[in-house]
C-alpha atoms as a PDB file:
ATOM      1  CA  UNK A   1      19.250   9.358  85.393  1.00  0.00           C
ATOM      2  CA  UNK A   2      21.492   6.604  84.465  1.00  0.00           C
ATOM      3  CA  UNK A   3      21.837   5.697  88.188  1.00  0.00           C
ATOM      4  CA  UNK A   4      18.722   4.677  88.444  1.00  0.00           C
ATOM      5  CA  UNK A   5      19.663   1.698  86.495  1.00  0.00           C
ATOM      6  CA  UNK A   6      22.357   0.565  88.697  1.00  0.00           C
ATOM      7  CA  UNK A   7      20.383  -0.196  91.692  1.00  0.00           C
ATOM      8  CA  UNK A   8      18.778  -3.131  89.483  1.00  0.00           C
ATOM      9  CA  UNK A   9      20.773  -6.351  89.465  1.00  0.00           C
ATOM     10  CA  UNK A  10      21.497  -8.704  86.443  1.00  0.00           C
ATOM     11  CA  UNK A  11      18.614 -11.136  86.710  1.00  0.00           C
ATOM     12  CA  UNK A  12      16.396  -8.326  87.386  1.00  0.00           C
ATOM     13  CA  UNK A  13      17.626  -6.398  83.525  1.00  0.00           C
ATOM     14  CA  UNK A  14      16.652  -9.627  82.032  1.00  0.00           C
ATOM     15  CA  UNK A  15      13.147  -9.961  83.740  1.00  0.00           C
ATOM     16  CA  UNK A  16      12.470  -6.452  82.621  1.00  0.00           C
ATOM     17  CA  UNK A  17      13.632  -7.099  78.484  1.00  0.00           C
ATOM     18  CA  UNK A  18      11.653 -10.588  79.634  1.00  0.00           C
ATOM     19  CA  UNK A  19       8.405  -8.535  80.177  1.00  0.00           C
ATOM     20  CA  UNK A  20       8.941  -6.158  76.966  1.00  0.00           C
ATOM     21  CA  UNK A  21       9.466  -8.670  74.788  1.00  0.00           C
ATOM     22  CA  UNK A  22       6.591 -11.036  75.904  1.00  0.00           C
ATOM     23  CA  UNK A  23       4.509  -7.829  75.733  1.00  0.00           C
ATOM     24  CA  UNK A  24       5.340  -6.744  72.744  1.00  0.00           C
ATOM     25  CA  UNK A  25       4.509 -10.057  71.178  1.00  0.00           C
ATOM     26  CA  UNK A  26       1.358 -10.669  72.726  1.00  0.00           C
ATOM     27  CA  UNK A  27       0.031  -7.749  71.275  1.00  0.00           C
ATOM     28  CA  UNK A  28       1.771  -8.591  67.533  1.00  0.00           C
ATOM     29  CA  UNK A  29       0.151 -11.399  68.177  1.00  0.00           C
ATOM     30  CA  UNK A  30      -3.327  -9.827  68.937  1.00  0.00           C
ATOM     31  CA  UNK A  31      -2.965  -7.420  65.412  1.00  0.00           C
ATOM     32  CA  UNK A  32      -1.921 -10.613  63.616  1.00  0.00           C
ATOM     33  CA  UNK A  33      -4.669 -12.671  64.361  1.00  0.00           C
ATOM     34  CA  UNK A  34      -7.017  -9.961  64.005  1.00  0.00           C
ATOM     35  CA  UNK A  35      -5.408  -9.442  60.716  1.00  0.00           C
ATOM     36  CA  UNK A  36      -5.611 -12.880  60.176  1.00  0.00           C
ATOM     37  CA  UNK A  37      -9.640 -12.965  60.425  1.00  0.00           C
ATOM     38  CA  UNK A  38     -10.035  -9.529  57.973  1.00  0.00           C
ATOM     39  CA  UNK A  39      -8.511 -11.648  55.304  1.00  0.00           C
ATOM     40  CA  UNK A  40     -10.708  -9.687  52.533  1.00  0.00           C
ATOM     41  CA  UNK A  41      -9.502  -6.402  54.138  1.00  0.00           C
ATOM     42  CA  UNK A  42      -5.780  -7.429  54.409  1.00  0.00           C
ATOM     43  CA  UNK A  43      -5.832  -9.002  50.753  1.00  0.00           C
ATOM     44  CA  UNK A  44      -7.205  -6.114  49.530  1.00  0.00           C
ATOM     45  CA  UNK A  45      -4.679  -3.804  50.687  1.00  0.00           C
ATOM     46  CA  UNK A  46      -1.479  -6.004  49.731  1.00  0.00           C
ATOM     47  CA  UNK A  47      -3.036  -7.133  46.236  1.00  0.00           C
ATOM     48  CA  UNK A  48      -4.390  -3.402  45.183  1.00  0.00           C
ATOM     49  CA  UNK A  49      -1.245  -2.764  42.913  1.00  0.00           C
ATOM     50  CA  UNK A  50      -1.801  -5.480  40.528  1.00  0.00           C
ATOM     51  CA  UNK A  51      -4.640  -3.617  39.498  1.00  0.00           C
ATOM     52  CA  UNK A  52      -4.624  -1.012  36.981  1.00  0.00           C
ATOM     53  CA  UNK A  53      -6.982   0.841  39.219  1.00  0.00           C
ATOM     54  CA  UNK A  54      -4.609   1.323  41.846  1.00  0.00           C
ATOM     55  CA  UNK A  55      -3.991   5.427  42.949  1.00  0.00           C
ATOM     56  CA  UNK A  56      -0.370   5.105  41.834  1.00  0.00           C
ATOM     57  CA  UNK A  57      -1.476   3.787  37.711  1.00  0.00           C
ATOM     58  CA  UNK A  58      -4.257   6.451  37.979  1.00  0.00           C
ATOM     59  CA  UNK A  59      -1.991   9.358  38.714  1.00  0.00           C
ATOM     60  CA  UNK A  60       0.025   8.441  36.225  1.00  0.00           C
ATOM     61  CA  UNK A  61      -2.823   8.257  33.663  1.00  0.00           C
ATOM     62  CA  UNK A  62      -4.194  11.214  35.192  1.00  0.00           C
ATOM     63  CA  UNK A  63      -0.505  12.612  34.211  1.00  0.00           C
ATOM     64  CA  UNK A  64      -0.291  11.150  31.055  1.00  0.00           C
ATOM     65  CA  UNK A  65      -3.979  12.683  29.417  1.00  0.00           C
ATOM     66  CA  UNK A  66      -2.670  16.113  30.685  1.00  0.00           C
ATOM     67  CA  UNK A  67       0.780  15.743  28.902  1.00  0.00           C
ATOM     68  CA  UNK A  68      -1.935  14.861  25.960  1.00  0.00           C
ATOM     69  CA  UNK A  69      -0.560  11.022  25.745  1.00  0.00           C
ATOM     70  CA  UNK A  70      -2.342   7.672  27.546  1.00  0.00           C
ATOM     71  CA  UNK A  71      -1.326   4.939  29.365  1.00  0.00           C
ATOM     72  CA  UNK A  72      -2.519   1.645  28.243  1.00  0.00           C
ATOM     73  CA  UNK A  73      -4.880  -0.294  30.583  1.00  0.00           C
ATOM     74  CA  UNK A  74      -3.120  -3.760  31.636  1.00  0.00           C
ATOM     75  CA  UNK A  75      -4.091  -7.214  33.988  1.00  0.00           C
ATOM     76  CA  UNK A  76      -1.944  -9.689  35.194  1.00  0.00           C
ATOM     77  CA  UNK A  77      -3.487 -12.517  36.913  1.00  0.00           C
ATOM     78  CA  UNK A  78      -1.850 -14.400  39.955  1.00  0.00           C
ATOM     79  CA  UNK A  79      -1.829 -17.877  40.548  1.00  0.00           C
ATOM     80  CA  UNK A  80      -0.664 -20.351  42.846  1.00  0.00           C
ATOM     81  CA  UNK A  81       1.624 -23.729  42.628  1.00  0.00           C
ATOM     82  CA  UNK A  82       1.481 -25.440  45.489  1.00  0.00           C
ATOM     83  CA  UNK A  83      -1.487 -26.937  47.800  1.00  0.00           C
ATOM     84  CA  UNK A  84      -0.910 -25.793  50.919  1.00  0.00           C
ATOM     85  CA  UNK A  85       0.564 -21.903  49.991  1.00  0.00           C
ATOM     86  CA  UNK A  86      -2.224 -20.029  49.746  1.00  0.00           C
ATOM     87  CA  UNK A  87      -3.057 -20.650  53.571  1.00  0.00           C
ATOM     88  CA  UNK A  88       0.917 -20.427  54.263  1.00  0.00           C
ATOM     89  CA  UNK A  89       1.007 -16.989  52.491  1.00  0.00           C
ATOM     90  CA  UNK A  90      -2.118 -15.693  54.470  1.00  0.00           C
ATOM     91  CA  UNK A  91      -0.842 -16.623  57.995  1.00  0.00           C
ATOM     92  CA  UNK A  92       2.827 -15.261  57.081  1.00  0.00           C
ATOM     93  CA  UNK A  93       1.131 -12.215  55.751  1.00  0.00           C
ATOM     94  CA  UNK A  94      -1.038 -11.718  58.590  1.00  0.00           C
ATOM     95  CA  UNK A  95       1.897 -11.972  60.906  1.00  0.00           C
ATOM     96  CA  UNK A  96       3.970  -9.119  58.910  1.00  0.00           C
ATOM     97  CA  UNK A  97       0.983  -7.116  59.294  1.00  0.00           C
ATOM     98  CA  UNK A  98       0.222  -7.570  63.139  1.00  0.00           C
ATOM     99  CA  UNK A  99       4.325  -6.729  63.271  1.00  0.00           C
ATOM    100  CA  UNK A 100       4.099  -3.541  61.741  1.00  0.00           C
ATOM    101  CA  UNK A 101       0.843  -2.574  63.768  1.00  0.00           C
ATOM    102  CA  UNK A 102       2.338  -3.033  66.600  1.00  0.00           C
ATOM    103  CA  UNK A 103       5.781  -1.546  65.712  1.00  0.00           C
ATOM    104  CA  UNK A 104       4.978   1.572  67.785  1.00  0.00           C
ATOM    105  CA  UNK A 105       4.734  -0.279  70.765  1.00  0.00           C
ATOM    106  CA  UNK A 106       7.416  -2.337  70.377  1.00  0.00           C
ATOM    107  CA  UNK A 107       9.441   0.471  69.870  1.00  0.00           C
ATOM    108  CA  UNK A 108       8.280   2.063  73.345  1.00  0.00           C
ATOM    109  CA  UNK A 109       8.883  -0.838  75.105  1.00  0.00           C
ATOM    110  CA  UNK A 110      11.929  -0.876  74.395  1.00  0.00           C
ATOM    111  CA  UNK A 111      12.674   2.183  74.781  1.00  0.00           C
ATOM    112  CA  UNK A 112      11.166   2.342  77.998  1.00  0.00           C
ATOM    113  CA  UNK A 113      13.748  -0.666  78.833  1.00  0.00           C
ATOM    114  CA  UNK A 114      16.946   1.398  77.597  1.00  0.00           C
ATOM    115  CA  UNK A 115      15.749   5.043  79.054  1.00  0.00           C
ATOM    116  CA  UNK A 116      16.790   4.283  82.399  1.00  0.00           C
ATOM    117  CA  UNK A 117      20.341   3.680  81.526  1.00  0.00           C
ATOM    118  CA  UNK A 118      20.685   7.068  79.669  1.00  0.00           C
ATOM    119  CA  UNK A 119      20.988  10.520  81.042  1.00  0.00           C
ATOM    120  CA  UNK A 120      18.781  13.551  80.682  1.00  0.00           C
ATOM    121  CA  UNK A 121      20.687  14.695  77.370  1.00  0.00           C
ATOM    122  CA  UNK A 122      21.117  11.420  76.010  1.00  0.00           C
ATOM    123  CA  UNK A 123      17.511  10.411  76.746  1.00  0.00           C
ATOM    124  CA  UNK A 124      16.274  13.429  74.557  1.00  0.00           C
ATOM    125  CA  UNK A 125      18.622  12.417  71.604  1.00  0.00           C
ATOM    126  CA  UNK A 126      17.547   9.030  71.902  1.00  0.00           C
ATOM    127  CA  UNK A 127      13.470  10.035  71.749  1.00  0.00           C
ATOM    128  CA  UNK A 128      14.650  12.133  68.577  1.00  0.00           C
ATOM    129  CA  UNK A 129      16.369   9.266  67.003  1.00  0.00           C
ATOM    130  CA  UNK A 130      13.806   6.792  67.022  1.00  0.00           C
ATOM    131  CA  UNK A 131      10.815   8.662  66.487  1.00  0.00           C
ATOM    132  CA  UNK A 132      12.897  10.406  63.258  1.00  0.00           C
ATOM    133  CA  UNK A 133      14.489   6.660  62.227  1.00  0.00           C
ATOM    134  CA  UNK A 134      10.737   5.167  62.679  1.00  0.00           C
ATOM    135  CA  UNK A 135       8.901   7.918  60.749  1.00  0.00           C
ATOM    136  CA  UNK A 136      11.724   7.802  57.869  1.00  0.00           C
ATOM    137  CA  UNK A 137      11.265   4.091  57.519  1.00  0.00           C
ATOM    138  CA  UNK A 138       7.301   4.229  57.595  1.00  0.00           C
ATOM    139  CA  UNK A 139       8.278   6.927  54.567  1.00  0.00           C
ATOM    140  CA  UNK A 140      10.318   4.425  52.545  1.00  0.00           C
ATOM    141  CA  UNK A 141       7.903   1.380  53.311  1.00  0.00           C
ATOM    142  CA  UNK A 142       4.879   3.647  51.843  1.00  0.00           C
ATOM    143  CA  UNK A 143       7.314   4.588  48.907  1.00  0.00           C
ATOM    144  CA  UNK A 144       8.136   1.255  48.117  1.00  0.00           C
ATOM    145  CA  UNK A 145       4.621   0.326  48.082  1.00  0.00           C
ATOM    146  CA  UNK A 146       2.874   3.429  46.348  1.00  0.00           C
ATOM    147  CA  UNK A 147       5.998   3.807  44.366  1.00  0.00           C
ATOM    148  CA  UNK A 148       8.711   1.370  43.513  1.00  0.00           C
ATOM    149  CA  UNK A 149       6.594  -1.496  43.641  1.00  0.00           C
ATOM    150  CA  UNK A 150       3.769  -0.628  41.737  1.00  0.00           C
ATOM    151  CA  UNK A 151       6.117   0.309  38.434  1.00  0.00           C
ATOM    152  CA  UNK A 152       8.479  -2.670  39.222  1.00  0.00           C
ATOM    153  CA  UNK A 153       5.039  -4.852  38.817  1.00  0.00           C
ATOM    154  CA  UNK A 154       3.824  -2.985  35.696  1.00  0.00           C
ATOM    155  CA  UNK A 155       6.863  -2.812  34.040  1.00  0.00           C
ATOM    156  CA  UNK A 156       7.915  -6.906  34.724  1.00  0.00           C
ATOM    157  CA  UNK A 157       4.012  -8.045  34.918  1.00  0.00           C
ATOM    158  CA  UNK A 158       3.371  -6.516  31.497  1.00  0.00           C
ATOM    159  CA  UNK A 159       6.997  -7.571  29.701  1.00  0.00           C
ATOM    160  CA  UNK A 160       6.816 -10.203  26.864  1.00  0.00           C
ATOM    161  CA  UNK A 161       9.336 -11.894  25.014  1.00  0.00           C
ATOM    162  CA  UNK A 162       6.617 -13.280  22.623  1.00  0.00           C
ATOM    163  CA  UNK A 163       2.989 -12.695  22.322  1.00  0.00           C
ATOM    164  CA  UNK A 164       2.604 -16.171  22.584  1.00  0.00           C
ATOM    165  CA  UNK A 165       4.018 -16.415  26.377  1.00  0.00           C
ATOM    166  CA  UNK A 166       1.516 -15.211  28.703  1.00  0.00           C
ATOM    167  CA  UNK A 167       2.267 -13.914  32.246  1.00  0.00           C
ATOM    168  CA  UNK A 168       0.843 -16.049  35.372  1.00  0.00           C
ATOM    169  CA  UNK A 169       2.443 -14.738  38.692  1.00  0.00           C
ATOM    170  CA  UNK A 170       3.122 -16.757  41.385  1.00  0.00           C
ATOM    171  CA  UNK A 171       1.129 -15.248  44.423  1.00  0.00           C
ATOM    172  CA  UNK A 172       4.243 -16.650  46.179  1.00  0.00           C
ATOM    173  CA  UNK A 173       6.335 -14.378  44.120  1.00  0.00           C
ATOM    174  CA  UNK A 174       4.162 -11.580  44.333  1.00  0.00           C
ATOM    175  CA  UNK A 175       4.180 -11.286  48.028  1.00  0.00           C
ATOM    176  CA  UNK A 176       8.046 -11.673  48.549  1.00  0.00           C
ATOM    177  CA  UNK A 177       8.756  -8.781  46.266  1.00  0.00           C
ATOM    178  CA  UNK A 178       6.553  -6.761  47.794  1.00  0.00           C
ATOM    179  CA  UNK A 179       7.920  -7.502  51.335  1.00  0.00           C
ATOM    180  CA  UNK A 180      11.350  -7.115  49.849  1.00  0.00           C
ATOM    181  CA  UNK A 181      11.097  -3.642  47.905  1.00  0.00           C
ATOM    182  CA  UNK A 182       8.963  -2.172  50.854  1.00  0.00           C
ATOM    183  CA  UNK A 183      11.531  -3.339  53.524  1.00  0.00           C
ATOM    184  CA  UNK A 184      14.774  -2.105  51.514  1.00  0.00           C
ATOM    185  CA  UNK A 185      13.083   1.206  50.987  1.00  0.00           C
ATOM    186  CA  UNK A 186      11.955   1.696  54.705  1.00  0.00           C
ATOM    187  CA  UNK A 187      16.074   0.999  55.713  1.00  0.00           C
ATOM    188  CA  UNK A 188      17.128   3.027  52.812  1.00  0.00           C
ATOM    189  CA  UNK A 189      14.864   5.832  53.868  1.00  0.00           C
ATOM    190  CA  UNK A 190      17.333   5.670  57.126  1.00  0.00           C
ATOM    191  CA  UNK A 191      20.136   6.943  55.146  1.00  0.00           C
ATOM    192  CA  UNK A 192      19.296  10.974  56.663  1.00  0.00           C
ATOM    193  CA  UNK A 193      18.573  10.178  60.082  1.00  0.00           C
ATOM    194  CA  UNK A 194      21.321   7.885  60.693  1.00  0.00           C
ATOM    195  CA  UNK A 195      23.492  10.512  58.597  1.00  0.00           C
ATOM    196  CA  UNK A 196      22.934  13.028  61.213  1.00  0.00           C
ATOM    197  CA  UNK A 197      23.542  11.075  64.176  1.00  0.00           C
ATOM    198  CA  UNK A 198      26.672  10.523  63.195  1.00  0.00           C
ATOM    199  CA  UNK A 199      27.262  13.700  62.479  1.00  0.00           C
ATOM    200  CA  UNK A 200      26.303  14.895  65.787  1.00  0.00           C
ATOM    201  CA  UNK A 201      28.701  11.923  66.717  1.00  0.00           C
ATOM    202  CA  UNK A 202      31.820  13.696  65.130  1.00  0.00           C
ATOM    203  CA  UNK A 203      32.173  10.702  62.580  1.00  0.00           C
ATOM    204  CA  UNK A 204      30.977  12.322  59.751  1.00  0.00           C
ATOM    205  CA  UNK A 205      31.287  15.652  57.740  1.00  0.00           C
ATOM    206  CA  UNK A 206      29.675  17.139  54.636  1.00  0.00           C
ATOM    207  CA  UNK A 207      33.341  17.537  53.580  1.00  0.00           C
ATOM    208  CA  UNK A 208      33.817  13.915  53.631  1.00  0.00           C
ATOM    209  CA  UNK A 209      30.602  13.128  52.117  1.00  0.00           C
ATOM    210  CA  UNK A 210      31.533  15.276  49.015  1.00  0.00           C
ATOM    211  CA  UNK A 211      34.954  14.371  48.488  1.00  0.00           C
ATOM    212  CA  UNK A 212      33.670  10.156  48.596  1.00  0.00           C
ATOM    213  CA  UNK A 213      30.744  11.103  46.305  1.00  0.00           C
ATOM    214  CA  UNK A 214      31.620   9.100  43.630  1.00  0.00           C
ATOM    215  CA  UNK A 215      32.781   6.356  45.381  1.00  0.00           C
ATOM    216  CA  UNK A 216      29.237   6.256  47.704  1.00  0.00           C
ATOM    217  CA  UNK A 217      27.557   5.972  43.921  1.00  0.00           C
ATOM    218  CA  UNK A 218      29.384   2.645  43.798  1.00  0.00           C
ATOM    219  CA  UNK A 219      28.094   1.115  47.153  1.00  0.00           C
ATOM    220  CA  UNK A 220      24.799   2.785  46.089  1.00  0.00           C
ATOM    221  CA  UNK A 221      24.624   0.816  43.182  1.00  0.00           C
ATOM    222  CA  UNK A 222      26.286  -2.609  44.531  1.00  0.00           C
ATOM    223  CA  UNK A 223      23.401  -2.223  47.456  1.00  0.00           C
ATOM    224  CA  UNK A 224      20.959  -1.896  44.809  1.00  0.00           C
ATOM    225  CA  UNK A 225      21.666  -4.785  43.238  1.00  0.00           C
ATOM    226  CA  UNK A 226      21.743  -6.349  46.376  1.00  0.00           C
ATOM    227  CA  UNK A 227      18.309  -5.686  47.669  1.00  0.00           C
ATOM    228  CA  UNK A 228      17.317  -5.592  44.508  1.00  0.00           C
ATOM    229  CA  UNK A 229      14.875  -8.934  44.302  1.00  0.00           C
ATOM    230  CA  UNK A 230      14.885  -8.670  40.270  1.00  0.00           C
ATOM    231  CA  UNK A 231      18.045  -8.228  37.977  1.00  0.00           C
ATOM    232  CA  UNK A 232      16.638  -6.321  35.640  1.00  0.00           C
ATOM    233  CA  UNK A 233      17.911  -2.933  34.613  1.00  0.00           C
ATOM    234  CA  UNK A 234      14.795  -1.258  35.645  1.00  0.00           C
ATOM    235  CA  UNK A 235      14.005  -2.418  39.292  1.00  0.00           C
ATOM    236  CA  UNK A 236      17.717  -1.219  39.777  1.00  0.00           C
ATOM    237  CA  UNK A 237      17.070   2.111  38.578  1.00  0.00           C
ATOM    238  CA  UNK A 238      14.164   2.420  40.351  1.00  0.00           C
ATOM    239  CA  UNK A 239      16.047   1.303  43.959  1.00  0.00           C
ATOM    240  CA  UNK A 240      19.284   3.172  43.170  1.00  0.00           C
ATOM    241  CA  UNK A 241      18.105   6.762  41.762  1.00  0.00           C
ATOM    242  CA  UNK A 242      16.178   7.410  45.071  1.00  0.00           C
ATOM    243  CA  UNK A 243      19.229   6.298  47.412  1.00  0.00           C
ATOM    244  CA  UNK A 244      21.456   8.746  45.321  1.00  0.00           C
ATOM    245  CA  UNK A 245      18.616  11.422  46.014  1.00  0.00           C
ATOM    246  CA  UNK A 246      19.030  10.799  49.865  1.00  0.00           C
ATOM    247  CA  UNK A 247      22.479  10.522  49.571  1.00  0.00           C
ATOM    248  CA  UNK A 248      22.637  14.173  48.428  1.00  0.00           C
ATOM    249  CA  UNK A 249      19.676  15.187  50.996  1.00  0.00           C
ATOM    250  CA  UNK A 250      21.856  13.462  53.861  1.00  0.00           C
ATOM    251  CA  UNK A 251      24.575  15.825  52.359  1.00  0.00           C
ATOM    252  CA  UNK A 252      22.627  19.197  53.352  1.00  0.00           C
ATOM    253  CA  UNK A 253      21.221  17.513  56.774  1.00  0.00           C
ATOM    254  CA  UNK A 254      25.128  17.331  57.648  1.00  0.00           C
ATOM    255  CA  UNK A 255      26.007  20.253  56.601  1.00  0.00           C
ATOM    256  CA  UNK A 256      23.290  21.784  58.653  1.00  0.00           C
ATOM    257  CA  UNK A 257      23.691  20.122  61.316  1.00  0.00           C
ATOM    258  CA  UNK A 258      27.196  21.336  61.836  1.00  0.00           C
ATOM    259  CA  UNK A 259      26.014  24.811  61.226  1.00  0.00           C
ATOM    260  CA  UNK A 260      23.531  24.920  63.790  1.00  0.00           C
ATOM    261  CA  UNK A 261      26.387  22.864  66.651  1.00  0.00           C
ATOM    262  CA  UNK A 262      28.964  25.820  66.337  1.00  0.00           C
END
């Protein structure tokens, strides 16, 4: 009950959040260093779509021979610039990782430090929001990765002005477009859940969302070119069609969900 929460005084809130958030960093910190020291494992994962053997160019392929066509076989080699940034790039990398294996712990402590405060109904609401908001942004995060990264790569990697310029990515590079597309996709992929919480909220209606259509293609598109890390025509496309897709999906998830409240 949220009574419960009022026999604890104000120093003793803050040595609670004190404890979550120590805990919850130890143990990023234990997945990041253990990340850290599987180097080959880690690399392996975070450099796969550079290859034209990754899943995602093999589907494709796969796609391609049916439709009777082929897709051409391609390599783009990484380098580095700077002395110290390939050991910079593996700790930072390392950290993300140990951050996102421990997300589902973080995310229960501190939830277990804001349950108290909340009622029965509101606690139940809550446990819906964040497991939905936490699955949705795992979705967009693989999407980005398996998806809008791996064509954003091939399409950029491959692009010559001049057969005479040759492509040498920056690992640098590399890595902060990946963390960047995979990021905005995972709080893109928040667009339904956070679309019917407010309409359980009363502040929005599938009215409103249809009537301001065209004008939410706008922001979609000024977001886009936001978050987009490139400027290019195609990354955009890439970042903006599937925002307009859960634009309209966030559309039917309001709708339903005033169906269902009446």
């Amino acid at each position: 009950m949220a009574a419960e929460a009022d026999t604890q005084s104000f120093r003793e809130h803050l040595d609670v959040l004190r404890a979550a958030i120590v805990r919850s960093a130890a143990v990023a910190a234990v997945f990041g260093i253990a990340a850290f020291f599987f180097k080959e494992e880690l690399f392996a994962v975070v450099l796969a779509p550079k290859d034209d053997g990754f899943v995602t160019y093999r589907l494709f392929g796969r796609i391609a021979a049916w439709a009777g066509g082929a897709v051409e076989p391609f390599s783009v080699r990484l380098i580095n610039t700077e002395l110290a940034q390939q050991f910079i790039i593996h700790m930072k990398t390392a950290l993300c990782a140990g951050v996102l294996c421990a997300s589902p712990y973080i995310l229960y402590r501190l939830f277990r430090f804001v349950s108290p405060a909340l009622y029965d109904n509101e606690r139940r609401y809550a446990v819906r929001v964040v497991a939905g908001g936490y699955a949705m942004f795992s979705l967009g995060v693989l999407v980005g990765y398996f998806l809008i990264f791996p064509l954003t790569f091939r399409f950029l990697g491959t692009y010559q002005v001049s057969g005479e310029v040759d492509n040498l990515i920056a690992l640098d590079s590399y890595i902060s477009t990946l963390v960047t597309m995979c990021l905005a996709m995972g709080i893109v992929f928040e667009i339904p859940m956070l679309s019917w919480l407010f309409a359980r909220l009363g502040f929005l209606s599938a009215d409103f969302m249809r009537r301001y259509r065209k004008h939410a293609i706008v922001i979609i598109l000024v977001i886009a070119a936001v978050i987009t890390p490139t400027s290019d025509v195609f990354t955009l496309s890439l970042i903006a069609l599937p925002m307009w897709g859960l634009y309209e999906a966030s559309l039917l998830i309001v709708r339903r969900s005033k169906s269902d409240s009446r």
